[in-house]
C-alpha atoms as a PDB file:
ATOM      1  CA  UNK A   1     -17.520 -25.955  53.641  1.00  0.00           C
ATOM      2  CA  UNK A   2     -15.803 -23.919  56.250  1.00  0.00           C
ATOM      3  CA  UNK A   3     -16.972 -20.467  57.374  1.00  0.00           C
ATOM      4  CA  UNK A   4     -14.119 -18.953  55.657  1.00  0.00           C
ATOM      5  CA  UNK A   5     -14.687 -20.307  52.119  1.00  0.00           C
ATOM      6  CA  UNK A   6     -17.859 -19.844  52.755  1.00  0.00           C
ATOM      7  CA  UNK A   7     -17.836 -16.212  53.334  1.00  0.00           C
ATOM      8  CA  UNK A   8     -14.576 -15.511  50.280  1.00  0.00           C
ATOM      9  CA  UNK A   9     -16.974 -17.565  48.023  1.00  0.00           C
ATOM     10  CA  UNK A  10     -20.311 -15.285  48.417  1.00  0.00           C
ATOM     11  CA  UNK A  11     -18.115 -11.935  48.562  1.00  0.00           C
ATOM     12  CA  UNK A  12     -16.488 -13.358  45.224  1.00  0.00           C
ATOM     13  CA  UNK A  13     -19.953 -13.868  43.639  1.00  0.00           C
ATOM     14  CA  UNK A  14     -21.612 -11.008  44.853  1.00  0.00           C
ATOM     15  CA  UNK A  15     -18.239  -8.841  43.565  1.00  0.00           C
ATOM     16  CA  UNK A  16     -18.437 -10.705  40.356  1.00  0.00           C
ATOM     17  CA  UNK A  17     -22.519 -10.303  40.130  1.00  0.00           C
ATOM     18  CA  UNK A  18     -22.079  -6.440  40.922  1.00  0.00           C
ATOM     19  CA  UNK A  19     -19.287  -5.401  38.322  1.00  0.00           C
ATOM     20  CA  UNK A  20     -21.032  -7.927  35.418  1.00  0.00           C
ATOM     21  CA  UNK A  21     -24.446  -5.691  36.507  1.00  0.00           C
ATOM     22  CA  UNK A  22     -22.657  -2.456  36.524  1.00  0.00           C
ATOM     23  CA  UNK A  23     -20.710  -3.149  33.486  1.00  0.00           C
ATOM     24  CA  UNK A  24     -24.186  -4.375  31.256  1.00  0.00           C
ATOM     25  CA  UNK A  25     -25.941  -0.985  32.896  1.00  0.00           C
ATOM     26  CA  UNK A  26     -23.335   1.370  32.072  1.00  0.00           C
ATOM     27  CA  UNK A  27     -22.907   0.123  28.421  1.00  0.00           C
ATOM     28  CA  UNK A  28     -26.953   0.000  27.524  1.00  0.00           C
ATOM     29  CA  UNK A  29     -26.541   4.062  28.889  1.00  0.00           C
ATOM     30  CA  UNK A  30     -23.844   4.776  26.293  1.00  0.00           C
ATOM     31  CA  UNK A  31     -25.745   3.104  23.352  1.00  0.00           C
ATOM     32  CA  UNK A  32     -29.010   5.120  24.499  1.00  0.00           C
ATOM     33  CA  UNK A  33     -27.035   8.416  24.872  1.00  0.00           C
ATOM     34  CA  UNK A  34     -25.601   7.170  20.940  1.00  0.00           C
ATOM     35  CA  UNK A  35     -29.475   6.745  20.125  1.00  0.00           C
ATOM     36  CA  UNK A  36     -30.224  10.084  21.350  1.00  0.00           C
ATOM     37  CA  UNK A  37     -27.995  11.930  20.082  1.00  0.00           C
ATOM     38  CA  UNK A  38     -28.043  10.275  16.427  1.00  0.00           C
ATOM     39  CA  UNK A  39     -31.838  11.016  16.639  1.00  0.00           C
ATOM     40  CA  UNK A  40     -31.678  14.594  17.796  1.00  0.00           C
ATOM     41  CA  UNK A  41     -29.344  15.103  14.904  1.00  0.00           C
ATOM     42  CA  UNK A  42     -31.500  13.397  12.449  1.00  0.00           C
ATOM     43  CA  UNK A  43     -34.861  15.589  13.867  1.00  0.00           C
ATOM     44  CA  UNK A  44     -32.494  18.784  13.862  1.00  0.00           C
ATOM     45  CA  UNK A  45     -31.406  18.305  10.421  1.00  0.00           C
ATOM     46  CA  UNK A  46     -34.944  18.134   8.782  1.00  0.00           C
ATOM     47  CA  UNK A  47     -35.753  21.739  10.963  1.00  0.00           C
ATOM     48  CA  UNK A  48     -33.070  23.242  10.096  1.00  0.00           C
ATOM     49  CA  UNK A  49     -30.326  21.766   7.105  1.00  0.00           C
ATOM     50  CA  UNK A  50     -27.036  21.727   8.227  1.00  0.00           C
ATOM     51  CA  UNK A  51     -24.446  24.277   5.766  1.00  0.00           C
ATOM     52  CA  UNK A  52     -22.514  22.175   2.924  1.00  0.00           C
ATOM     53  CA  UNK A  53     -19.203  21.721   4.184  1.00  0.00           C
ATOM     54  CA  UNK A  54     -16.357  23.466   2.548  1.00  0.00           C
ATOM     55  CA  UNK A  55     -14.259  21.589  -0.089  1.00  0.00           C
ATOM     56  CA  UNK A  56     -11.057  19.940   1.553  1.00  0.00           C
ATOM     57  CA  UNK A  57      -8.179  22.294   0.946  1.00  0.00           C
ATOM     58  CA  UNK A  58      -4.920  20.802  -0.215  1.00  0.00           C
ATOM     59  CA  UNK A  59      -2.278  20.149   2.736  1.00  0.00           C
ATOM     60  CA  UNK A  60       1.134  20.605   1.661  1.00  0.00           C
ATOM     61  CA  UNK A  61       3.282  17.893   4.248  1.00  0.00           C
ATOM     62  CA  UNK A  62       7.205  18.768   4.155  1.00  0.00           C
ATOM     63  CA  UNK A  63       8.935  16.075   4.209  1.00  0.00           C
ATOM     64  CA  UNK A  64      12.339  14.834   5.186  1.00  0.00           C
ATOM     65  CA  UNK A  65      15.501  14.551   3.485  1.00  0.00           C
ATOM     66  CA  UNK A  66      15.308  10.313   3.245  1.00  0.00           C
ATOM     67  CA  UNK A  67      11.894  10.779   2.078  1.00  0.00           C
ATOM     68  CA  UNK A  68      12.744  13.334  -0.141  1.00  0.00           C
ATOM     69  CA  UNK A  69      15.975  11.150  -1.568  1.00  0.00           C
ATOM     70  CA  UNK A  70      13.592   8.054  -1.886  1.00  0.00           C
ATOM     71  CA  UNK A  71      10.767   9.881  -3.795  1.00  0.00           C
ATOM     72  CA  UNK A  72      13.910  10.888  -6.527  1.00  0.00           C
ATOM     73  CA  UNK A  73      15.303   7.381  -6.542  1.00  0.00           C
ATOM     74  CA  UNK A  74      12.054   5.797  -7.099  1.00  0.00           C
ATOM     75  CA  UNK A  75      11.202   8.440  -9.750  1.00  0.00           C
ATOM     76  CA  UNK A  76      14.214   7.882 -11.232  1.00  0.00           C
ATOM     77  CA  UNK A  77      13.896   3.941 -11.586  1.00  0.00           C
ATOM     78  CA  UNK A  78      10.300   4.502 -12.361  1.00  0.00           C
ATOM     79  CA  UNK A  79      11.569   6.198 -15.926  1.00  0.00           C
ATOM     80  CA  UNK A  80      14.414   3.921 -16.476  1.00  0.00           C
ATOM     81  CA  UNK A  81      11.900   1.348 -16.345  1.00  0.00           C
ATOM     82  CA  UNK A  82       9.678   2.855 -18.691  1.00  0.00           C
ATOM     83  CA  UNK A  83      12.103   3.511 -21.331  1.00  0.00           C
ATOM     84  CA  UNK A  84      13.203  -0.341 -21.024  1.00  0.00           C
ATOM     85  CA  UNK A  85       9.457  -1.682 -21.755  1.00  0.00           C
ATOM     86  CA  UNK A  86       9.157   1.466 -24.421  1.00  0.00           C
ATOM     87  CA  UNK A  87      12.114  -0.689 -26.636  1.00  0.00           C
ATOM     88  CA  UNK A  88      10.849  -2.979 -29.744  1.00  0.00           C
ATOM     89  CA  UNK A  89      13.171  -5.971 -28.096  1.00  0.00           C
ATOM     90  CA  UNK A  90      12.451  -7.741 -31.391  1.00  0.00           C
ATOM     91  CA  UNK A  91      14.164  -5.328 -33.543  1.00  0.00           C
ATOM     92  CA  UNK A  92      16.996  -5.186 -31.418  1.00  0.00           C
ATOM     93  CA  UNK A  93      17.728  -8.828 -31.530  1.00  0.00           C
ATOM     94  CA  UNK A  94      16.866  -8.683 -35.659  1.00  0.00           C
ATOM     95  CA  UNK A  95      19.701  -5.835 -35.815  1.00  0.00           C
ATOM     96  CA  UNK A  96      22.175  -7.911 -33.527  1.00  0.00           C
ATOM     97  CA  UNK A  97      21.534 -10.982 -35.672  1.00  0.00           C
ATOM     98  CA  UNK A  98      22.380  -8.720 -38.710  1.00  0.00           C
ATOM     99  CA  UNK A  99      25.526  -7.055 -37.444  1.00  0.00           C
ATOM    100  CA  UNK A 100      26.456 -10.671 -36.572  1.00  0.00           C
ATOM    101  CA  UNK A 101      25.806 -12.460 -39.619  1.00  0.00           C
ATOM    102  CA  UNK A 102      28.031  -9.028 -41.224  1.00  0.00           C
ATOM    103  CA  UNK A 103      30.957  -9.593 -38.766  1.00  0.00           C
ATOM    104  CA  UNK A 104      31.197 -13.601 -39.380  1.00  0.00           C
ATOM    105  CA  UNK A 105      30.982 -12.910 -43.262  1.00  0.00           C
ATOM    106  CA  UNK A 106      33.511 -10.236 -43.613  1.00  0.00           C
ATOM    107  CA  UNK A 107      35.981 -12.655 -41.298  1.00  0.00           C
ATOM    108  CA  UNK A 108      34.744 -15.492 -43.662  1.00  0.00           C
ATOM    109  CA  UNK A 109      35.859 -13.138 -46.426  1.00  0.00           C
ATOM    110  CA  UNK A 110      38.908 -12.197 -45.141  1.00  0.00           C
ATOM    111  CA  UNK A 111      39.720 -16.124 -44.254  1.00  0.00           C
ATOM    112  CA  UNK A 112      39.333 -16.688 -47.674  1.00  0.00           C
ATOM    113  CA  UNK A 113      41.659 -14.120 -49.165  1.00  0.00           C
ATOM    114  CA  UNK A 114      44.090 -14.788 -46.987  1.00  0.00           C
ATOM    115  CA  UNK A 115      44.662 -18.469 -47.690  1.00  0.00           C
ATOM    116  CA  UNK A 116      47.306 -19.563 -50.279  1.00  0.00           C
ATOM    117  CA  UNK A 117      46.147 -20.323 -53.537  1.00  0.00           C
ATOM    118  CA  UNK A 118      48.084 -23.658 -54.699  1.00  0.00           C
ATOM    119  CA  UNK A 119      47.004 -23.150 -58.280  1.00  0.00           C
ATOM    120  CA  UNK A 120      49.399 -20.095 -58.917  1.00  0.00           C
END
């Protein structure tokens, strides 16, 4: 191994050993200042209680006019939809079946009056 490679190699390792240290030290500081501070709020909270938060207040959001359009489309289909599961689909077939049956009698009827009678 050449002086060169020699030298790139240890900077490279000593570089990469520095930042890996530097990166371990600075992370176990943030979860011990996380530690702390959880705890001081914990030990502060037993001294003295923290108020009760108001209640959320209601937050009106305007909206646009293809939101708005969607929102009355939707609501729209929405009843359309309801009223079509809301119909007794068995009596409508029964009362299509009936006005059927009616419709093929009376031209059954009128078939029959209207065909010759050979006996007169």
């Amino acid at each position: 191994m050449g002086f060169t490679t020699g030298f790139l190699g240890g900077i490279t390792l000593t570089s990469l050993v520095l930042s890996i240290s530097l990166s371990l030290h600075s992370r176990n500081r943030l979860a011990q200042s996380l530690l702390l501070k959880q705890q001081s709020l914990v030990l502060t909270s037993i001294v003295e209680p923290q108020p009760l938060a108001p209640p959320p207040t209601a937050r009106i959001a305007r909206t646009g006019l293809v939101e708005t359009a969607k929102d009355k489309w939707n609501a729209e289909l929405e009843s359309n939809v309801r009223k079509v599961m809301a119909v007794d689909w068995a009596g409508v077939w029964n009362g299509v079946e009936e006005r059927v049956g009616r419709m093929w009698g009376q031209g059954l009827q009128k078939s029959r009056e209207e065909l010759p009678n050979p006996g007169k």
